[in-house]
N, C-alpha and C. Protein backbone atom coordinates (compact mmCIF):
# COMPACT_ATOMS: atom_id res chain seq x y z
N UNK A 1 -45.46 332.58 173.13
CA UNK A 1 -45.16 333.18 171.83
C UNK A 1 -43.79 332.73 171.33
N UNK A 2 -42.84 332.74 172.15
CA UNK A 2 -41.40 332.28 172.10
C UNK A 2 -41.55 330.85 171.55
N UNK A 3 -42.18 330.30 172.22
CA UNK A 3 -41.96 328.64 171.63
C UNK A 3 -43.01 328.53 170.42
N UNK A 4 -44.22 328.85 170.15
CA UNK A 4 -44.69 329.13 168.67
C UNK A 4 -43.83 329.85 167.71
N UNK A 5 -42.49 330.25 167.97
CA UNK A 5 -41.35 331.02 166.99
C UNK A 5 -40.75 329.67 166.81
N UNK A 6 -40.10 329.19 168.03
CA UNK A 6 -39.17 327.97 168.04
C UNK A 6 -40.02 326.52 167.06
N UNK A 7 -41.27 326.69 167.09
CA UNK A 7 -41.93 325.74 166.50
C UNK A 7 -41.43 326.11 165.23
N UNK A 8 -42.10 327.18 165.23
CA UNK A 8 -42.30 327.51 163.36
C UNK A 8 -40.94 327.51 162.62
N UNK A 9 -39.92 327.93 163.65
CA UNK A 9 -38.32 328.07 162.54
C UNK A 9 -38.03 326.26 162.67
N UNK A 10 -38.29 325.67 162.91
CA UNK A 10 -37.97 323.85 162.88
C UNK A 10 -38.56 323.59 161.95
N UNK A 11 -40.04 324.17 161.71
CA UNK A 11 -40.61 323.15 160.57
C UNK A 11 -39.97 324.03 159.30
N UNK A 12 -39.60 325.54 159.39
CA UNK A 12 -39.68 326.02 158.22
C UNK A 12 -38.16 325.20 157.46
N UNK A 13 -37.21 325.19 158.65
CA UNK A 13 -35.93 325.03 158.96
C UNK A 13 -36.13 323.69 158.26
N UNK A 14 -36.76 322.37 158.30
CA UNK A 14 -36.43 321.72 157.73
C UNK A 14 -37.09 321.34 156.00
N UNK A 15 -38.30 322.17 155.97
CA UNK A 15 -38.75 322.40 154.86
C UNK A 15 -37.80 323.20 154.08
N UNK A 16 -37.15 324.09 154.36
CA UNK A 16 -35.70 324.62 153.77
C UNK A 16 -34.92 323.63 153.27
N UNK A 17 -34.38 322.91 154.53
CA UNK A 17 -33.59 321.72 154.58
C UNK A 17 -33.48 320.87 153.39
N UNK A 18 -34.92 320.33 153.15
CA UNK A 18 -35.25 319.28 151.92
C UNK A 18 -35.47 319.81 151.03
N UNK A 19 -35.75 320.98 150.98
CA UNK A 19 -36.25 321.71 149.13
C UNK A 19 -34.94 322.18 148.61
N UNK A 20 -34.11 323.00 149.53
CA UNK A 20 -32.51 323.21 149.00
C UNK A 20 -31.59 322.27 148.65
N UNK A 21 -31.92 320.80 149.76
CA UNK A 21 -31.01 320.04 149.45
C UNK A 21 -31.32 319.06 148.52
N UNK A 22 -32.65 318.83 147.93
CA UNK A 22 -32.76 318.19 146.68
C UNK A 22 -32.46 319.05 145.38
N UNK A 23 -32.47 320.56 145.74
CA UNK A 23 -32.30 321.50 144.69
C UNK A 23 -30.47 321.14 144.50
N UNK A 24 -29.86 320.80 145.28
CA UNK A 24 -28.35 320.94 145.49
C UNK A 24 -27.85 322.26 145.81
N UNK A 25 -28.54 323.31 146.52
CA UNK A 25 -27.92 324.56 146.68
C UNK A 25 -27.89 324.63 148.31
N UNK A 26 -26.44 323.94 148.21
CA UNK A 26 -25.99 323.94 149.88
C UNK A 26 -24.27 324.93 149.58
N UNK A 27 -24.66 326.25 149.97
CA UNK A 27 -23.52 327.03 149.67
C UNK A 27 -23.48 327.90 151.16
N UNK A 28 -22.69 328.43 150.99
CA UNK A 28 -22.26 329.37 152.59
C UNK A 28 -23.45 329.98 153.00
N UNK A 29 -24.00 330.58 152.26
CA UNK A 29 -25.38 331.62 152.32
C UNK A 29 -26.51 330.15 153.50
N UNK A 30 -26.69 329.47 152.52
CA UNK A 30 -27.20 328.58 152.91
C UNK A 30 -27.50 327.88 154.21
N UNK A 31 -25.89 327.61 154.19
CA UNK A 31 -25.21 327.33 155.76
C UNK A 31 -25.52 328.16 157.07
N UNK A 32 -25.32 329.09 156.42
CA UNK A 32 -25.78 330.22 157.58
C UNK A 32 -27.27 330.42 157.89
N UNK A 33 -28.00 330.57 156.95
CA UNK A 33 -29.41 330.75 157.27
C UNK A 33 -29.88 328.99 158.22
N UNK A 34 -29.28 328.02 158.08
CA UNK A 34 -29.88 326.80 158.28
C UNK A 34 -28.77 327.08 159.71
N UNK A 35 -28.02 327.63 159.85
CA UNK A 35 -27.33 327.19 161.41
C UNK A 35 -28.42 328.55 162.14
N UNK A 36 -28.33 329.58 161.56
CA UNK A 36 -29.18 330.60 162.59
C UNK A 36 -30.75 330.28 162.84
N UNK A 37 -31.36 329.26 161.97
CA UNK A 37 -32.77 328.86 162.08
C UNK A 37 -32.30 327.55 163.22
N UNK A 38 -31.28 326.71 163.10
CA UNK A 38 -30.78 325.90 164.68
C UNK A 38 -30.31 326.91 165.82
N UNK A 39 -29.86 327.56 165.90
CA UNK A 39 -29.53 328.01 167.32
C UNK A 39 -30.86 328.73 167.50
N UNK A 40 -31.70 329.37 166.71
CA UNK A 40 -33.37 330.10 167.21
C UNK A 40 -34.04 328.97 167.88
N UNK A 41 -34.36 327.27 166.98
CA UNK A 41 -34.80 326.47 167.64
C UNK A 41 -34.27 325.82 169.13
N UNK A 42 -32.85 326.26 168.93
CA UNK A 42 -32.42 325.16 170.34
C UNK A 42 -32.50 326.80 171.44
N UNK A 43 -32.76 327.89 171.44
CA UNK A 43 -32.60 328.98 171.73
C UNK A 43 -33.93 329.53 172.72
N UNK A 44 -35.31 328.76 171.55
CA UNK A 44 -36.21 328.87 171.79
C UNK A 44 -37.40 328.09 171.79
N UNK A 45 -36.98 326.78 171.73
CA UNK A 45 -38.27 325.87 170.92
C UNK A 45 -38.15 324.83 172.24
N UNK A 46 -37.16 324.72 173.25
CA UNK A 46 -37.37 323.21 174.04
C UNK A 46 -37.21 323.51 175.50
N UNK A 47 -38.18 323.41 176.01
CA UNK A 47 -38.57 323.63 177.76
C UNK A 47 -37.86 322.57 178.59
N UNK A 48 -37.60 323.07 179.69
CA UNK A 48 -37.14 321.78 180.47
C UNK A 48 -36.98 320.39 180.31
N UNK A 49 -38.52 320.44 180.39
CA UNK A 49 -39.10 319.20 180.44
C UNK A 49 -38.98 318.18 178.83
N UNK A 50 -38.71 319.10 178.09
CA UNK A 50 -37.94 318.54 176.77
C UNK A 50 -36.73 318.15 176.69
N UNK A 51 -35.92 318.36 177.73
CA UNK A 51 -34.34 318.27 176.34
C UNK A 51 -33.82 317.16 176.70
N UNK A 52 -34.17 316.12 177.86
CA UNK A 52 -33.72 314.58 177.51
C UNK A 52 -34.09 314.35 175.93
N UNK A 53 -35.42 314.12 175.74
CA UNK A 53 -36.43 313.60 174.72
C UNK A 53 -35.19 314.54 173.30
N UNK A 54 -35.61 315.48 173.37
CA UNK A 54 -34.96 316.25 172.15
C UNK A 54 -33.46 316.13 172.17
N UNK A 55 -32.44 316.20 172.80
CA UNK A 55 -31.41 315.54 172.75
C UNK A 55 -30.97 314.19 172.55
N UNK A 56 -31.62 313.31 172.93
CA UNK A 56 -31.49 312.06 172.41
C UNK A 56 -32.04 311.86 171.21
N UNK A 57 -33.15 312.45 170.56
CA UNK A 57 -33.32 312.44 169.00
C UNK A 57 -32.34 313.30 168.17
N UNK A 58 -32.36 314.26 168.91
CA UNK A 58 -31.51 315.31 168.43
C UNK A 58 -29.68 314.27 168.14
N UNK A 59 -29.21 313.74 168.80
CA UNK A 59 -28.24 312.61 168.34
C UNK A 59 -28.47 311.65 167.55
N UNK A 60 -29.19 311.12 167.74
CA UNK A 60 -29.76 309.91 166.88
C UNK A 60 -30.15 310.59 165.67
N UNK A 61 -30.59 311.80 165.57
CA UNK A 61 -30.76 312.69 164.33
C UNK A 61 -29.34 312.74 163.42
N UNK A 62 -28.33 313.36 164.32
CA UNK A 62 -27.36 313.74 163.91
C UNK A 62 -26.10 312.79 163.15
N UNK A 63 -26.74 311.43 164.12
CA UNK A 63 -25.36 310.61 163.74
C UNK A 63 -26.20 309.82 162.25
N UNK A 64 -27.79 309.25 162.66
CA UNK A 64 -28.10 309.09 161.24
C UNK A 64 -27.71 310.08 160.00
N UNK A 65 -27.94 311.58 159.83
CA UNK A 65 -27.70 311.91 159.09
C UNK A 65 -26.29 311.94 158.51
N UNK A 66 -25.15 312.42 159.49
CA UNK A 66 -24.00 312.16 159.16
C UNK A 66 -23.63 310.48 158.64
N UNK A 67 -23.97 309.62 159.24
CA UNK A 67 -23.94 308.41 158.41
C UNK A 67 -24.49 308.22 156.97
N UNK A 68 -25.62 308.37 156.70
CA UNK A 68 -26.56 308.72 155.91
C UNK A 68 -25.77 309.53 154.80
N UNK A 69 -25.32 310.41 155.05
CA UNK A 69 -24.90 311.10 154.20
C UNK A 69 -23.39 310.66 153.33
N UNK A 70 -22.47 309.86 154.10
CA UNK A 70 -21.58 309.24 153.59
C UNK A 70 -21.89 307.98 152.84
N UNK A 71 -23.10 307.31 153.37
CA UNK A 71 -23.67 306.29 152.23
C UNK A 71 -24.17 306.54 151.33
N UNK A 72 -24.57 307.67 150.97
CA UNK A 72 -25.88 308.13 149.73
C UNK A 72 -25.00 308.96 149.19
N UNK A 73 -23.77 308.71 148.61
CA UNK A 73 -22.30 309.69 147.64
C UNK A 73 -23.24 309.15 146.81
N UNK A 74 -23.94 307.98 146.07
CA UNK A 74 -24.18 307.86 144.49
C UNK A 74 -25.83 308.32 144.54
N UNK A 75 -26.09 308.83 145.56
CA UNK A 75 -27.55 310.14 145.18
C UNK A 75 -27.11 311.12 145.50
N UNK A 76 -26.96 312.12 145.29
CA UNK A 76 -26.86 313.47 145.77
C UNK A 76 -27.83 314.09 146.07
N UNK A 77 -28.69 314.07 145.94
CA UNK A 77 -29.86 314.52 146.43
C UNK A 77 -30.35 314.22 147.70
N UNK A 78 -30.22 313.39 147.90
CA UNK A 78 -30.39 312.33 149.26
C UNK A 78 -29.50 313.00 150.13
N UNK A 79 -28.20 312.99 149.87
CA UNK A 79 -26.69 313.46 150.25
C UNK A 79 -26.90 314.71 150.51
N UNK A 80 -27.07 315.69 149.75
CA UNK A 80 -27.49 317.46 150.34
C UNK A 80 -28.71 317.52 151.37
N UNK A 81 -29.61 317.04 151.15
CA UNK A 81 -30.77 316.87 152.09
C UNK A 81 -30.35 316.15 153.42
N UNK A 82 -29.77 315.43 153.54
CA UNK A 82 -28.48 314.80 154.87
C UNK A 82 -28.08 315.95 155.61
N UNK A 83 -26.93 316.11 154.63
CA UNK A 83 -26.33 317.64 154.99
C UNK A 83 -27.00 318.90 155.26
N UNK A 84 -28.34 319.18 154.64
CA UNK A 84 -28.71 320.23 155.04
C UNK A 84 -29.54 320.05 156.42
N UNK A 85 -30.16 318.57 156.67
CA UNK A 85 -30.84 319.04 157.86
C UNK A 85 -29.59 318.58 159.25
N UNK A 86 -28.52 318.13 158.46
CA UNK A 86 -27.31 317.94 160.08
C UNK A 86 -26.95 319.80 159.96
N UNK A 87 -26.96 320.58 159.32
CA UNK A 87 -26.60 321.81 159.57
C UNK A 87 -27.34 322.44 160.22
N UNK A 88 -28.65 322.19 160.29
CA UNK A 88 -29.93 322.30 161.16
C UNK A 88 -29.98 322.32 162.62
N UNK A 89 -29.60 320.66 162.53
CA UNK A 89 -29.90 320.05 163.71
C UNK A 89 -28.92 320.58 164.46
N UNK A 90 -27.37 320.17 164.38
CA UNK A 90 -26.35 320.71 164.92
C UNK A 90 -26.47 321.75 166.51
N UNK A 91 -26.59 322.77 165.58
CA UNK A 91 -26.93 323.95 166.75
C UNK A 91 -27.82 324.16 167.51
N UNK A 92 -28.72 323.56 167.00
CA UNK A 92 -29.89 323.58 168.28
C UNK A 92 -28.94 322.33 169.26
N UNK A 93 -28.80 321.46 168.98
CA UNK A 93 -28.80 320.50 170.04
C UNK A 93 -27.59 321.37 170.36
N UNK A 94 -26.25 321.91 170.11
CA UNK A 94 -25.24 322.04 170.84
C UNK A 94 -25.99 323.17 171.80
N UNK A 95 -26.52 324.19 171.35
CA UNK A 95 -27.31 325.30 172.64
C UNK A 95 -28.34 324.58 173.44
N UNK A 96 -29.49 323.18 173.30
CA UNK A 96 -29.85 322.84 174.03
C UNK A 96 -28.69 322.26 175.03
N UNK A 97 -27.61 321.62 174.41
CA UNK A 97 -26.85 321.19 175.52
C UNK A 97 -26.07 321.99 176.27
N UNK A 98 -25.38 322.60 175.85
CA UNK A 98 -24.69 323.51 176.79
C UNK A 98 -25.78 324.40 177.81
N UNK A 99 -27.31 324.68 177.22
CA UNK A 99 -28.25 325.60 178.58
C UNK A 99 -28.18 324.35 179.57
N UNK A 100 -28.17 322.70 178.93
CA UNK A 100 -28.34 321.97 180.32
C UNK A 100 -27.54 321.95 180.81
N UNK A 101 -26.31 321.85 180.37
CA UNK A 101 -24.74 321.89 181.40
C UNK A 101 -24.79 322.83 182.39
N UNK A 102 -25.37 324.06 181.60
CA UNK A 102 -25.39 325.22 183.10
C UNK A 102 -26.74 325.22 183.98
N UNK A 103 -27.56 324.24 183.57
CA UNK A 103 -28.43 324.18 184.70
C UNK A 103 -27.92 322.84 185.86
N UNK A 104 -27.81 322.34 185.33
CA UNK A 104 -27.12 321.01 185.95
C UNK A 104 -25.92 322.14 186.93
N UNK A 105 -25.00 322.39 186.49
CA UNK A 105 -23.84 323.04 186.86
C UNK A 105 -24.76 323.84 188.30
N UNK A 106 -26.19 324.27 188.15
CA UNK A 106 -25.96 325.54 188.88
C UNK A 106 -26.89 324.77 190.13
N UNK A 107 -27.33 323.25 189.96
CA UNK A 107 -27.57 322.38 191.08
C UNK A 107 -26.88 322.11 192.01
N UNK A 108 -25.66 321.69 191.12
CA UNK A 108 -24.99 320.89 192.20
C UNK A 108 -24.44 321.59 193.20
N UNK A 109 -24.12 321.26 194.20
CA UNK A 109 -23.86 321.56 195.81
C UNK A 109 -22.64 320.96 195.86
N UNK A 110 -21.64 322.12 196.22
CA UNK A 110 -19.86 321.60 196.65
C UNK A 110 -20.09 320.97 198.13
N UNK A 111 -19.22 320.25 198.36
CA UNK A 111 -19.68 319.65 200.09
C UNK A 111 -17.99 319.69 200.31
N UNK A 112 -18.37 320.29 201.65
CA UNK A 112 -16.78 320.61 202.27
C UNK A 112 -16.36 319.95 203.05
């Protein structure tokens, strides 16, 4: 049930993403609803056995868009839709990464 939530706030999350950011209404309100629909997905949407796969898109997501978004200043439309799905993406990947740091973390074995 948890990961049919995590599904559904990604797709809604980026259907948000593109309809606000071609609308141009990327304001605080905004911001917030699109970072709390990323930390639900990275919170709840990626199993173990996911977060190589989703972290490495999840970057390659991030740095295209942030690139992306500094090239497309003469569309704006293009440019908010950038921005709205790196506000997205962001938080999920930083909570997928940090749950792996502490799983990793809680492997390793001190040797004396």
């Amino acid at each position: 049930m948890m990961n049919l939530i995590g599904k559904w706030a990604f797709v809604l999350g980026v259907i948000a993403a593109i309809l606000l950011g071609i609308a141009g209404k990327i304001d605080a309100t905004v911001a917030i609803v699109l970072i709390v629909i990323g930390l639900i997905v990275g919170l709840l949407n990626i199993a173990s056995k996911d977060v190589s796969p989703f972290l490495l898109a999840g970057v390659s997501l991030i740095l295209a868009t942030f690139f992306g978004k500094q090239s497309m200043t003469a569309i704006p439309a293009i440019a908010n839709v950038l921005e709205a799905i790196l506000i997205l993406v962001v938080p999920a990947v930083v909570i997928v990464s940090v749950r792996e740091v502490f799983t990793i973390a809680t492997k390793v074995k001190i040797v004396k």
